[in-house]
C-alpha atoms as a PDB file:
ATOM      1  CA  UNK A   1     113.852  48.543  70.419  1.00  0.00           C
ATOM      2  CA  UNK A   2     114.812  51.597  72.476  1.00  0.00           C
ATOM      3  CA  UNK A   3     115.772  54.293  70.693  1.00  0.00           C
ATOM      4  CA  UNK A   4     119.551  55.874  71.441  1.00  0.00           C
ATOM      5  CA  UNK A   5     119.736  58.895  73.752  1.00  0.00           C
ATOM      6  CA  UNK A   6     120.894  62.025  71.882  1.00  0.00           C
ATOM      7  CA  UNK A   7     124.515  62.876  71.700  1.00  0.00           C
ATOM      8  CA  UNK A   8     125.355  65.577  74.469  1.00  0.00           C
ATOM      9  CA  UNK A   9     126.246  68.422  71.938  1.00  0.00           C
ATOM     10  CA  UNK A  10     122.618  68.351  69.479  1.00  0.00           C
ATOM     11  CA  UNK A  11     120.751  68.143  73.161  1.00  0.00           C
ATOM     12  CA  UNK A  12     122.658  71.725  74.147  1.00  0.00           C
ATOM     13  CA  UNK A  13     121.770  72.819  70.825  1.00  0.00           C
ATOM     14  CA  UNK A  14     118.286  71.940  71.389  1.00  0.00           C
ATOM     15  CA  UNK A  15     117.555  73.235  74.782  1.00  0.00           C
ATOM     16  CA  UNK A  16     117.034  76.973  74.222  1.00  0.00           C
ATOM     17  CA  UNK A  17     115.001  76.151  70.519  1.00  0.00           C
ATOM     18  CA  UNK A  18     112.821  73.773  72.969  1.00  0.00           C
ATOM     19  CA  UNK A  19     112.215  76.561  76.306  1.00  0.00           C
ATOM     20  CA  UNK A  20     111.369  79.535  73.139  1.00  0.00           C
ATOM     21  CA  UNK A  21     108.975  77.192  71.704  1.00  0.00           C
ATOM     22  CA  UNK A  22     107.510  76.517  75.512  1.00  0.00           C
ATOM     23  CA  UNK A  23     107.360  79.706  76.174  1.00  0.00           C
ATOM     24  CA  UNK A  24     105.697  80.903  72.564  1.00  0.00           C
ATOM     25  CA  UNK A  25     102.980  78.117  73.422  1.00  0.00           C
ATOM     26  CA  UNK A  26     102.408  79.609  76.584  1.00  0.00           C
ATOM     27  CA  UNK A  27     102.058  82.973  75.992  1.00  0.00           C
ATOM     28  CA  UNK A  28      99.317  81.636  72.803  1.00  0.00           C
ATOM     29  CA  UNK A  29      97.534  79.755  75.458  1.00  0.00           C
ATOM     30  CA  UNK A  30      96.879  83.134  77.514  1.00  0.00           C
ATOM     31  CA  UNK A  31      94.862  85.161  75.381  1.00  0.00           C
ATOM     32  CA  UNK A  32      91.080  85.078  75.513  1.00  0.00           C
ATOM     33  CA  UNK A  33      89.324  83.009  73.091  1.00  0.00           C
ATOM     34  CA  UNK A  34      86.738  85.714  72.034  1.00  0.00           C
ATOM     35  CA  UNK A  35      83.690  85.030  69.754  1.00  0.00           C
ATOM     36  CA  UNK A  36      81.550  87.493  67.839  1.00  0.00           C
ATOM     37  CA  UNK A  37      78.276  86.417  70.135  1.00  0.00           C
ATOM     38  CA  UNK A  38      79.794  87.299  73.854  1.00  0.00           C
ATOM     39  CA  UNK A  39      81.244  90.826  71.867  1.00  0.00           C
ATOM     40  CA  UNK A  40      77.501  91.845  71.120  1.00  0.00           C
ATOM     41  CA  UNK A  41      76.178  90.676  74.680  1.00  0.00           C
ATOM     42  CA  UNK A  42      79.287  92.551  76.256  1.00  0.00           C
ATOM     43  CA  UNK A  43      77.334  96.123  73.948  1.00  0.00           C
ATOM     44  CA  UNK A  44      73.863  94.609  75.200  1.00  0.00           C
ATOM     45  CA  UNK A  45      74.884  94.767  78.307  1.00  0.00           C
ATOM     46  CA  UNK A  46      76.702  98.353  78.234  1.00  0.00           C
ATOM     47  CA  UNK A  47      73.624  99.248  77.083  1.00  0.00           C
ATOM     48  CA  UNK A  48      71.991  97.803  79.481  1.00  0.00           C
ATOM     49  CA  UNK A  49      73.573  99.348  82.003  1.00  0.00           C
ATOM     50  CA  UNK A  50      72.937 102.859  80.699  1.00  0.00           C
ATOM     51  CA  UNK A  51      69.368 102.551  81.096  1.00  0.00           C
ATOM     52  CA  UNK A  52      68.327 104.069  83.894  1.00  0.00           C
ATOM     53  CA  UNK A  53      65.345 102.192  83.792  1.00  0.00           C
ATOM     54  CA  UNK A  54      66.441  99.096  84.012  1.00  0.00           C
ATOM     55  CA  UNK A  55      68.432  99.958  87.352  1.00  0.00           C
ATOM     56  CA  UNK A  56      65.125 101.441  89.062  1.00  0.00           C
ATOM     57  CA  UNK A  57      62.502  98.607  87.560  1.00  0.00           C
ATOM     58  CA  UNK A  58      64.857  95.297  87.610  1.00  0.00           C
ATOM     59  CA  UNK A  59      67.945  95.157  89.345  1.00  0.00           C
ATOM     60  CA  UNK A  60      67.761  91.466  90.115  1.00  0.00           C
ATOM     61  CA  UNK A  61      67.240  90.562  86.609  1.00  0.00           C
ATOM     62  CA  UNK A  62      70.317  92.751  85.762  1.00  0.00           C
ATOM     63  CA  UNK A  63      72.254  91.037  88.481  1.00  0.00           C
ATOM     64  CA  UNK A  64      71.216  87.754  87.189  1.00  0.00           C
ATOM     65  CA  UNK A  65      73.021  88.911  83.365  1.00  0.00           C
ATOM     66  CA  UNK A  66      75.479  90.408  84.854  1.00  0.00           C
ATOM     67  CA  UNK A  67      76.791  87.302  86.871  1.00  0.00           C
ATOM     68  CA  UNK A  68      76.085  84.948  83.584  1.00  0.00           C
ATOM     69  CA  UNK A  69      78.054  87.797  81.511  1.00  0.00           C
ATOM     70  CA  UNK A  70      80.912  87.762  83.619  1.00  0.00           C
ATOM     71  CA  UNK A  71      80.531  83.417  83.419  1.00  0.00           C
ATOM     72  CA  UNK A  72      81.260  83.936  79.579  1.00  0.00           C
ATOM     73  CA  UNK A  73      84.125  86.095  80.135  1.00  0.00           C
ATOM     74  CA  UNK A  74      85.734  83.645  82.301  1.00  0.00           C
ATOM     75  CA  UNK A  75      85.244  81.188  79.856  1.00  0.00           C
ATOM     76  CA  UNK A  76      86.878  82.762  77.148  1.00  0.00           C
ATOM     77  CA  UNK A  77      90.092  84.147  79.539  1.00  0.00           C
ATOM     78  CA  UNK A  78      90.049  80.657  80.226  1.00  0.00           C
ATOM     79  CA  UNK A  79      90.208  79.554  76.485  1.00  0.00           C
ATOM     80  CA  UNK A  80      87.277  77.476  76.307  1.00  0.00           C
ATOM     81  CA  UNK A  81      85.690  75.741  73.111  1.00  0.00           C
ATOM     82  CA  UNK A  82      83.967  78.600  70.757  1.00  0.00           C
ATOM     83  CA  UNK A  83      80.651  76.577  71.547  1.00  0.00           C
ATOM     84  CA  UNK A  84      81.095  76.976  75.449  1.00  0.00           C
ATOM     85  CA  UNK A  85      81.700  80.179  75.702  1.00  0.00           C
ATOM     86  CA  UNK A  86      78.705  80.884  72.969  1.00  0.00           C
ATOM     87  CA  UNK A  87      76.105  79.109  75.121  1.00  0.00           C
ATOM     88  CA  UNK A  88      76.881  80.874  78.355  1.00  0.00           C
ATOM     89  CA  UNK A  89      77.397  84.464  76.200  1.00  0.00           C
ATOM     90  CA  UNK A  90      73.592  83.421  74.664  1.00  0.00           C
ATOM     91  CA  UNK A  91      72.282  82.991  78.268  1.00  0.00           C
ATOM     92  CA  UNK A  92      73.842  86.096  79.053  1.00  0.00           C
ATOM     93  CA  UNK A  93      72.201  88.006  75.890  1.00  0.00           C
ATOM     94  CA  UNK A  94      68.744  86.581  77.462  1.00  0.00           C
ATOM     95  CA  UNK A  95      68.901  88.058  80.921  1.00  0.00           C
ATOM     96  CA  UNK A  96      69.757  91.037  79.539  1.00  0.00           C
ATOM     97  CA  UNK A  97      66.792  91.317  77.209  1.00  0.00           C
ATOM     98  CA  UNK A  98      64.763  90.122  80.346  1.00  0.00           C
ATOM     99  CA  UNK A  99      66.195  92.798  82.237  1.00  0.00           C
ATOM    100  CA  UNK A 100      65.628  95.208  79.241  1.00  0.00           C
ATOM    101  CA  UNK A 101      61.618  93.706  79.058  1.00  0.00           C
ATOM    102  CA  UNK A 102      60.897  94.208  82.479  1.00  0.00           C
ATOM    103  CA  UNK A 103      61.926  97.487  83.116  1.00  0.00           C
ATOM    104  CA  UNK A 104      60.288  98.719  79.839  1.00  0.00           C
ATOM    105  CA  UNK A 105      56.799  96.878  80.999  1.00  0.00           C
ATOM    106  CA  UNK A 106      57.469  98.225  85.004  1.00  0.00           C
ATOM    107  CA  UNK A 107      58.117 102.119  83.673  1.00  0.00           C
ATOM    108  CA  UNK A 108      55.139 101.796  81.469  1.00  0.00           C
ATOM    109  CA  UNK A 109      53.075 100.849  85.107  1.00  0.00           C
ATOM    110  CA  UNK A 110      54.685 103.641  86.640  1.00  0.00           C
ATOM    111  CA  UNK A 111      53.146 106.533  83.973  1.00  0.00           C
ATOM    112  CA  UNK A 112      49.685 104.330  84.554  1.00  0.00           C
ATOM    113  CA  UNK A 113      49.618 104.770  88.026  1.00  0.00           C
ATOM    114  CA  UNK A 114      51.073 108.266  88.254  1.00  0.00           C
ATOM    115  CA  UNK A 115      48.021 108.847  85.222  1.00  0.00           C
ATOM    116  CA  UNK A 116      45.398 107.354  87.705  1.00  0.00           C
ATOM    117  CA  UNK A 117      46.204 108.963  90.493  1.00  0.00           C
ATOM    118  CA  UNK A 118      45.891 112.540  88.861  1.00  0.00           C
ATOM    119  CA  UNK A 119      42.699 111.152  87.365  1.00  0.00           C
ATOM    120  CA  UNK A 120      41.278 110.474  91.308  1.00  0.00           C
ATOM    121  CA  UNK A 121      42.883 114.005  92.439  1.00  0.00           C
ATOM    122  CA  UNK A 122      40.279 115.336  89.351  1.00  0.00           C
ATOM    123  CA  UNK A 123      37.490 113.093  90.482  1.00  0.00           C
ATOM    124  CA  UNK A 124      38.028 114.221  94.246  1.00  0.00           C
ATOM    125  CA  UNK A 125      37.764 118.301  93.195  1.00  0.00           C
ATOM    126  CA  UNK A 126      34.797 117.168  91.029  1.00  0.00           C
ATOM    127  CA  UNK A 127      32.941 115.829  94.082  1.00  0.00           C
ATOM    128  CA  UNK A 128      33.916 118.333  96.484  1.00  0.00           C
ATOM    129  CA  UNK A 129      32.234 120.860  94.111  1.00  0.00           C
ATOM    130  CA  UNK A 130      28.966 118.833  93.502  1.00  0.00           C
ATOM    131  CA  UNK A 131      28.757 119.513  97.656  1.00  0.00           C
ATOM    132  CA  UNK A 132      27.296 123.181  96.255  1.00  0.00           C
ATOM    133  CA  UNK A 133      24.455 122.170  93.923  1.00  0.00           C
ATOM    134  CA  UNK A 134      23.855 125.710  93.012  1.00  0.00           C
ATOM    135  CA  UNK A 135      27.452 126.329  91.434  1.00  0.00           C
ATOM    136  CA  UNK A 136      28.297 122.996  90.018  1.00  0.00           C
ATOM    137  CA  UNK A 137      26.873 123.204  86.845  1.00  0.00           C
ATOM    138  CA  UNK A 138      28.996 126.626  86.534  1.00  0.00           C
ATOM    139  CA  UNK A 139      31.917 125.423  88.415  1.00  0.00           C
ATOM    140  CA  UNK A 140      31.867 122.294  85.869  1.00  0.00           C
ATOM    141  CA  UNK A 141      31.805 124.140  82.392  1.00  0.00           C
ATOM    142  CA  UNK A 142      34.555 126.967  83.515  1.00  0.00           C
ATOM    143  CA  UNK A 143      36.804 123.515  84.511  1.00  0.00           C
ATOM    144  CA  UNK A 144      35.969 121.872  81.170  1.00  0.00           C
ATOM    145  CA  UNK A 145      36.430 124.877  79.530  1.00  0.00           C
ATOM    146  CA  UNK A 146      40.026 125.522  80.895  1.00  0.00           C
ATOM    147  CA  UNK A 147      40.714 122.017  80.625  1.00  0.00           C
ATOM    148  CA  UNK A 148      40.077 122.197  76.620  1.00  0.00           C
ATOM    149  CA  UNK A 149      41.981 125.534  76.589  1.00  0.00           C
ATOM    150  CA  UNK A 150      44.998 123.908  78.292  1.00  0.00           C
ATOM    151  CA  UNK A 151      44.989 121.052  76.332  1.00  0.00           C
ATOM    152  CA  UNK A 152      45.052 122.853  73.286  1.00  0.00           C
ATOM    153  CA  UNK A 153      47.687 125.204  74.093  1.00  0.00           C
ATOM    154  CA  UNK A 154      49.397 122.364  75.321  1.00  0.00           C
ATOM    155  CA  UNK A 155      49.078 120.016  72.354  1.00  0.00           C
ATOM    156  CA  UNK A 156      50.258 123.448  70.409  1.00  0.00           C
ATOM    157  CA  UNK A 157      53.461 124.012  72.368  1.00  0.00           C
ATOM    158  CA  UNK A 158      54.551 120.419  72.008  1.00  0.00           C
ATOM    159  CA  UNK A 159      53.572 120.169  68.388  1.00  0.00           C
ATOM    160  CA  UNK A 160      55.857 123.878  67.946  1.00  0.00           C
ATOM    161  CA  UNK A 161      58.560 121.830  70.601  1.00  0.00           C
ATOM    162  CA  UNK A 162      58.856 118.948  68.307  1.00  0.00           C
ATOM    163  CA  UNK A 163      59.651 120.824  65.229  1.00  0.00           C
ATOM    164  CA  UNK A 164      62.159 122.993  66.501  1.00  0.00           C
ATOM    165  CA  UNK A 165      63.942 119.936  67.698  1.00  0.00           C
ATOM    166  CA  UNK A 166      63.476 118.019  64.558  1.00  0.00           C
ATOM    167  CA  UNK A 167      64.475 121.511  62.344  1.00  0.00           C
ATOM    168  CA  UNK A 168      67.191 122.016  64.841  1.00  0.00           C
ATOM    169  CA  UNK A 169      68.633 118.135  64.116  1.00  0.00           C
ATOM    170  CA  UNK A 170      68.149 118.653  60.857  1.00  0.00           C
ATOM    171  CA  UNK A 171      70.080 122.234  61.087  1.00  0.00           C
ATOM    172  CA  UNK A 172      72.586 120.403  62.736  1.00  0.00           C
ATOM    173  CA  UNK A 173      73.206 117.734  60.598  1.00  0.00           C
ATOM    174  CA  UNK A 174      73.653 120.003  57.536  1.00  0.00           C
ATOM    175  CA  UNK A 175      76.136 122.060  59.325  1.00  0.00           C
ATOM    176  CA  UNK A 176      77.823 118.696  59.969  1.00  0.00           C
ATOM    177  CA  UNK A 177      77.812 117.494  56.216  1.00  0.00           C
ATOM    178  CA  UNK A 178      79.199 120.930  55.145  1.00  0.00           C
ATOM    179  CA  UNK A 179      81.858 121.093  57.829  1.00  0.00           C
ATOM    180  CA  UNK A 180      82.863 117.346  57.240  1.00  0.00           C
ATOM    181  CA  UNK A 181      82.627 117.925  53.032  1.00  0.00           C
ATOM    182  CA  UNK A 182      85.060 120.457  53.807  1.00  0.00           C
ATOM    183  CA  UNK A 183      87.492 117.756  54.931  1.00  0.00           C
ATOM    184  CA  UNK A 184      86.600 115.378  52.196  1.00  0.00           C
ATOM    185  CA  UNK A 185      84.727 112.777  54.292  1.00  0.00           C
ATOM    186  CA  UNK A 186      83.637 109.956  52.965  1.00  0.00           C
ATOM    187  CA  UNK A 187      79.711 108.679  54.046  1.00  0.00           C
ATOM    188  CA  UNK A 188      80.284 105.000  54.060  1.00  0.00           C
ATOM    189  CA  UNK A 189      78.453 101.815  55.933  1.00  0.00           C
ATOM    190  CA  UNK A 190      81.061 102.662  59.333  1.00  0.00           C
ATOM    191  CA  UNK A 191      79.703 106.075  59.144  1.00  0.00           C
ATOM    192  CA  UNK A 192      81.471 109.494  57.603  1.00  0.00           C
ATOM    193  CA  UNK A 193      85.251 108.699  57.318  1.00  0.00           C
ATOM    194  CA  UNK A 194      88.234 111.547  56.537  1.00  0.00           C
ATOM    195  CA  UNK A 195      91.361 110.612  55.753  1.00  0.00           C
ATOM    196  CA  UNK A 196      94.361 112.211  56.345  1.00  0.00           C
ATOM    197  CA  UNK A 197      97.101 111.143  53.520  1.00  0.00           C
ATOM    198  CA  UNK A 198     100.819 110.666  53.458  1.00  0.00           C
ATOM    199  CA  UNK A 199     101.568 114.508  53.317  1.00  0.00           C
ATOM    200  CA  UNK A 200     100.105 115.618  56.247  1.00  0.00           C
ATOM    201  CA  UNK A 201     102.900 113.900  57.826  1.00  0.00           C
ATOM    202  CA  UNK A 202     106.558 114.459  57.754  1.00  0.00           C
ATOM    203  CA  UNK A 203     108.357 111.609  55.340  1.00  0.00           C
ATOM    204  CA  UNK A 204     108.347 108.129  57.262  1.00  0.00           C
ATOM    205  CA  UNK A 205     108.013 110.110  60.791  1.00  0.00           C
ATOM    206  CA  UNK A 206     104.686 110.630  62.927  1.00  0.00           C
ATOM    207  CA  UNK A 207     104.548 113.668  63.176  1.00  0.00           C
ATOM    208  CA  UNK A 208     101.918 116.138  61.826  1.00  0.00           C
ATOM    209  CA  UNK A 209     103.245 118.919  59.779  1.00  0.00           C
ATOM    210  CA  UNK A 210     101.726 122.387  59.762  1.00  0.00           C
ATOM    211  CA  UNK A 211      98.589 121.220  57.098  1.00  0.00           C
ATOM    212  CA  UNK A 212      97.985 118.250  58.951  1.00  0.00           C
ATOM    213  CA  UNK A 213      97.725 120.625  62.168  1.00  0.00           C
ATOM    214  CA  UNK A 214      95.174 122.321  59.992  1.00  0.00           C
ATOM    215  CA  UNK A 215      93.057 119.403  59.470  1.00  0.00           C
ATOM    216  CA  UNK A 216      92.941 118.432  63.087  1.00  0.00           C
ATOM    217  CA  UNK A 217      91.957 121.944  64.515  1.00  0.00           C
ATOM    218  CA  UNK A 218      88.855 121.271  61.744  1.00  0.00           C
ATOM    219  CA  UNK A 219      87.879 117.762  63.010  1.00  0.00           C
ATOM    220  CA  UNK A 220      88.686 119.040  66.868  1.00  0.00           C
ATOM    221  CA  UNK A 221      85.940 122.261  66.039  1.00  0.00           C
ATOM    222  CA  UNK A 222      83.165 119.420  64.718  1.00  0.00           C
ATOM    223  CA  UNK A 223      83.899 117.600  67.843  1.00  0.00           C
ATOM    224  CA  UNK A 224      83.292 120.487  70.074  1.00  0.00           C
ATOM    225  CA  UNK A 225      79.999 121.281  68.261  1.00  0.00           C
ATOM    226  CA  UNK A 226      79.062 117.414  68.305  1.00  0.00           C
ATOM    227  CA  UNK A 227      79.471 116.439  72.265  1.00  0.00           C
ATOM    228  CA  UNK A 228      78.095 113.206  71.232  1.00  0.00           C
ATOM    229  CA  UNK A 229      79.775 112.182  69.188  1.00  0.00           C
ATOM    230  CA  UNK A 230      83.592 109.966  68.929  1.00  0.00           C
ATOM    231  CA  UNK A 231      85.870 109.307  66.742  1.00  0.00           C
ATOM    232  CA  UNK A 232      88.163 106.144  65.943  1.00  0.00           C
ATOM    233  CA  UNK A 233      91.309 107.074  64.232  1.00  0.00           C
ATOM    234  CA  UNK A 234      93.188 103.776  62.268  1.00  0.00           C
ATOM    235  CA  UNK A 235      96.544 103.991  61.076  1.00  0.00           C
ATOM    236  CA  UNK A 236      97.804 102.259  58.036  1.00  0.00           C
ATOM    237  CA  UNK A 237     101.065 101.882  55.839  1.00  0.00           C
ATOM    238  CA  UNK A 238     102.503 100.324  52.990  1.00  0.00           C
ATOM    239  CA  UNK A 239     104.537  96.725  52.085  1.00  0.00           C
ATOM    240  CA  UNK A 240     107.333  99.327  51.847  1.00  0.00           C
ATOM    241  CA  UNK A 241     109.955  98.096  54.734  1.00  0.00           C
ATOM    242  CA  UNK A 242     109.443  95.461  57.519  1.00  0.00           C
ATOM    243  CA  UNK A 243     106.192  94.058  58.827  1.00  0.00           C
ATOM    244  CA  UNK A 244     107.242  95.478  62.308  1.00  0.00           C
ATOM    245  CA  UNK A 245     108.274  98.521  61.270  1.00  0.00           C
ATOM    246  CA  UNK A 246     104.971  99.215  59.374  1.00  0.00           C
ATOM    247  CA  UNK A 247     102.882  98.407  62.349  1.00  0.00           C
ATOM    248  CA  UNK A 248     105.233 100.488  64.997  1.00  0.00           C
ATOM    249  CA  UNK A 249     104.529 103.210  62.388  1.00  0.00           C
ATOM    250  CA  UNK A 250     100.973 102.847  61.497  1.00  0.00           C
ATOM    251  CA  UNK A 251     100.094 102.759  65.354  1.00  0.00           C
ATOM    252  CA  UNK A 252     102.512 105.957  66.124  1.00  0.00           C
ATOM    253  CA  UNK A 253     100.784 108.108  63.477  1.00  0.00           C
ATOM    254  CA  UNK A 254      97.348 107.095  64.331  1.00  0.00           C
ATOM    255  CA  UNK A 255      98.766 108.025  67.904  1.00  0.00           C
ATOM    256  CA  UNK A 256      99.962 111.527  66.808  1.00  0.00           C
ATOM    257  CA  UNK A 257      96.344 112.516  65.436  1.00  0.00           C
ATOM    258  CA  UNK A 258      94.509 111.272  68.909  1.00  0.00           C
ATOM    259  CA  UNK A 259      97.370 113.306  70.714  1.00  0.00           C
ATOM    260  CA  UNK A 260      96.828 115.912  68.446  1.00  0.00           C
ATOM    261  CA  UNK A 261      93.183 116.163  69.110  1.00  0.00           C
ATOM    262  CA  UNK A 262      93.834 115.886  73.522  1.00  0.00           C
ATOM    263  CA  UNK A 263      96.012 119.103  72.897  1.00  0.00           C
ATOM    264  CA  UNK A 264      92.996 120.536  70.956  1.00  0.00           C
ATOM    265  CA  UNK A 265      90.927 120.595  73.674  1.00  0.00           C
ATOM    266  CA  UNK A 266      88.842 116.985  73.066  1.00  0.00           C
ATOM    267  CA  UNK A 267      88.636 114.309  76.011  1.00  0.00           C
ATOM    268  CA  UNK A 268      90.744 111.223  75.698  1.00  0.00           C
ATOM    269  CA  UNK A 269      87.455 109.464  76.808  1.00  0.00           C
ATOM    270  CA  UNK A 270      86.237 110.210  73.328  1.00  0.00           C
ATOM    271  CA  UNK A 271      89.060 109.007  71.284  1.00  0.00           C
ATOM    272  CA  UNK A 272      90.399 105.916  69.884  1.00  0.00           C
ATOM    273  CA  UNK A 273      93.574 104.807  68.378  1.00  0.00           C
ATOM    274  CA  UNK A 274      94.423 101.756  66.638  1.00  0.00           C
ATOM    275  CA  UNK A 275      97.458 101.258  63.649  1.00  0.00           C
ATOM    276  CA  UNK A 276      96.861  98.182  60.938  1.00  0.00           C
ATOM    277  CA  UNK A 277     100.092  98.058  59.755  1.00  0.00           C
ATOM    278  CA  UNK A 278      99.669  96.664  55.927  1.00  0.00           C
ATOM    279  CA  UNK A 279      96.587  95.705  56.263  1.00  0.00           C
ATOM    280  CA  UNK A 280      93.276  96.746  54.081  1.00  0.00           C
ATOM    281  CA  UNK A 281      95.742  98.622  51.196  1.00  0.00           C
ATOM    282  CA  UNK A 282      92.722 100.751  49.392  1.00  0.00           C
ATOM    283  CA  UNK A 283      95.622 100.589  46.128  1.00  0.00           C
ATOM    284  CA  UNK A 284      98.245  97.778  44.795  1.00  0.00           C
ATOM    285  CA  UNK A 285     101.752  98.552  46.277  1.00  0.00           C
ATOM    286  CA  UNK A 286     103.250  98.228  42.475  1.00  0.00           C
ATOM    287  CA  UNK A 287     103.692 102.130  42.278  1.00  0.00           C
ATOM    288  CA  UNK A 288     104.844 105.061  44.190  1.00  0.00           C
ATOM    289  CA  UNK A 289     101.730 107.069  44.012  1.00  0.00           C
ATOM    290  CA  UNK A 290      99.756 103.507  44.846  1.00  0.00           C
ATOM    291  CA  UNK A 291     102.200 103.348  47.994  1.00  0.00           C
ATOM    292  CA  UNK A 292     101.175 106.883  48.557  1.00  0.00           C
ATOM    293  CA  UNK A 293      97.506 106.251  48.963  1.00  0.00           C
ATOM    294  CA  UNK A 294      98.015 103.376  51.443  1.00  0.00           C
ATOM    295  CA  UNK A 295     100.077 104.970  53.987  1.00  0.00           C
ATOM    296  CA  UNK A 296      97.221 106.940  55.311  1.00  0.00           C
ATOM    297  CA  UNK A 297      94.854 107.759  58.466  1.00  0.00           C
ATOM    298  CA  UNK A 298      91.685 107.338  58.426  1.00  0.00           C
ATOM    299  CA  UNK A 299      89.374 108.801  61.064  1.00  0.00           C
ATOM    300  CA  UNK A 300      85.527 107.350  61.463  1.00  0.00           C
ATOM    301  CA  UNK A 301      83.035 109.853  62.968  1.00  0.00           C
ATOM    302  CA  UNK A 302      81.112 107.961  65.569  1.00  0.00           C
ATOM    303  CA  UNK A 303      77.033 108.317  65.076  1.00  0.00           C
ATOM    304  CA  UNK A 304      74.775 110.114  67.549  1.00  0.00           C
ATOM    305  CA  UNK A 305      75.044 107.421  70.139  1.00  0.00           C
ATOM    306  CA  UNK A 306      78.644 107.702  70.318  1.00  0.00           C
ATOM    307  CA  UNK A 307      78.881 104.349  68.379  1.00  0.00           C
ATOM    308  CA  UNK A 308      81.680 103.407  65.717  1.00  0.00           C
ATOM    309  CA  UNK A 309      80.792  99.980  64.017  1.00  0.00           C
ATOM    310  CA  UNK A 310      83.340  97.855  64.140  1.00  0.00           C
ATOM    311  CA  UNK A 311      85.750  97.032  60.467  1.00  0.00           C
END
């Protein structure tokens, strides 16, 4: 039986409701389909990369990961199945750790040969001074002699080396804990967090006020003493008020700190920003002071390596 077209006024009706729901779809279909594999090959590979090593000992091998890398990033901007774009991100991962293998195992033949060939300089000045019988025997024990002399200073300076730099990390990392129990930071699995609460802003605005000035000039003078380290700052709010308007204000207050810490004097390559709207609440939103704690900013110190784990 066919079925009866639609009278002329429901199909105007429907037309825009029908090119919003096209166009929804659409912009859905664009984004990447991500998994949690190809994100740690994409930090293998950084990592990669960053090894000198691995540039000087195995650039093909590096090539190879970097072309099956970039294979697994096309498939996910092109949305492919999870278990596509896991096998080629697991292919990746391998070339990597090949690349990663063989430039360990080639830089470990380098020191051997550079070893052996001071060992056949020695050998060489040992022969030439055999040439004169009468002043080897000498010649020999005032070389072993020095040799032992300079081996033991030598063992001595690196043995006084490697304390000072492990008392000097471990000076350093005090200082840090002081400084950072100064602001309150939390130690947690993400690494030492501070949070900056509700008051350090002006009421529903982004803005820092005078205290909250305060805090950053702190966090900016541990930054300035730790070159190494980042820092991820993660806005957050309460149900209090629209979803939209909780994220818009989350992000611009998480926003205001980074800023806040650029006119302090630390690179914007060393700063992140990101606002979670409503998201992880550390209180119920059944009480004023419970609303309090949520709208917050939390900032996570990176560790040595300039790495912040993600939440």
């Amino acid at each position: 039986m066919k079925t009866p077209p639609l009278p002329r006024h429901l199909t105007t009706r429907l037309a825009p409701i029908a090119l919003a729901l096209a166009a929804f779809l659409g912009a859905c279909s664009s984004l990447p389909n991500n998994t949690t594999l190809l994100e740690q090959t994409r930090m293998d590979y950084r990592v990669a990369v960053a090894n000198p090593d691995v540039a000087t000992y195995a650039p093909l091998e590096m090539k190879l990961a970097s072309d099956a890398l970039s294979q697994a990033n096309t498939a996910a901007m092109d949305r492919a199945s999870a278990e596509d774009i896991d096998k080629l991100a697991y292919l990746a991962k391998q070339r990597i750790g090949i690349a990663q293998a063989l430039a360990s195992q080639k830089a470990a033949e380098a020191q051997v040969a550079n070893a052996s060939k001071v060992r056949d300089q020695v050998l060489l000045q040992q022969r030439t001074v055999e040439a004169d019988q009468a002043k080897a025997d000498a010649a020999i024990a005032q070389a072993r002699a020095d040799r032992a002399r300079l081996d033991t200073q030598q063992a001595l300076d690196a043995s006084a080396a490697a304390q000072n730099q492990a008392q000097n990390a471990l000076d350093r990392n005090a200082l840090l804990e002081r400084q950072l129990a100064a602001l309150a930071a939390q130690k947690t699995e993400r690494g030492f967090v501070i949070t900056l609460s509700d008051v350090l802003f002006g009421t529903d605005l982004a803005r820092l006020n005078g205290d909250g000035i305060r805090t950053a000039q702190k966090l900016a003078n541990i930054l300035q003493e730790n070159p190494q380290r980042r820092v991820l700052i993660e806005g957050f709010a309460d149900s209090t008020g629209s979803s939209a308007h909780n994220q818009e204000l989350s992000e611009r207050r998480a926003n205001a700190v980074m800023e806040a810490l650029q006119n302090l004097g630390i690179p914007a390559g060393r700063i992140d920003a990101k606002g979670y709207g409503e998201a992880y609440p550390v209180a119920a939103n059944d009480t004023a002071p419970q609303r309090q704690r949520n709208r917050r900013v939390e900032i996570v110190l990176s560790d040595e390596s300039g790495r912040v784990p993600p939440r």
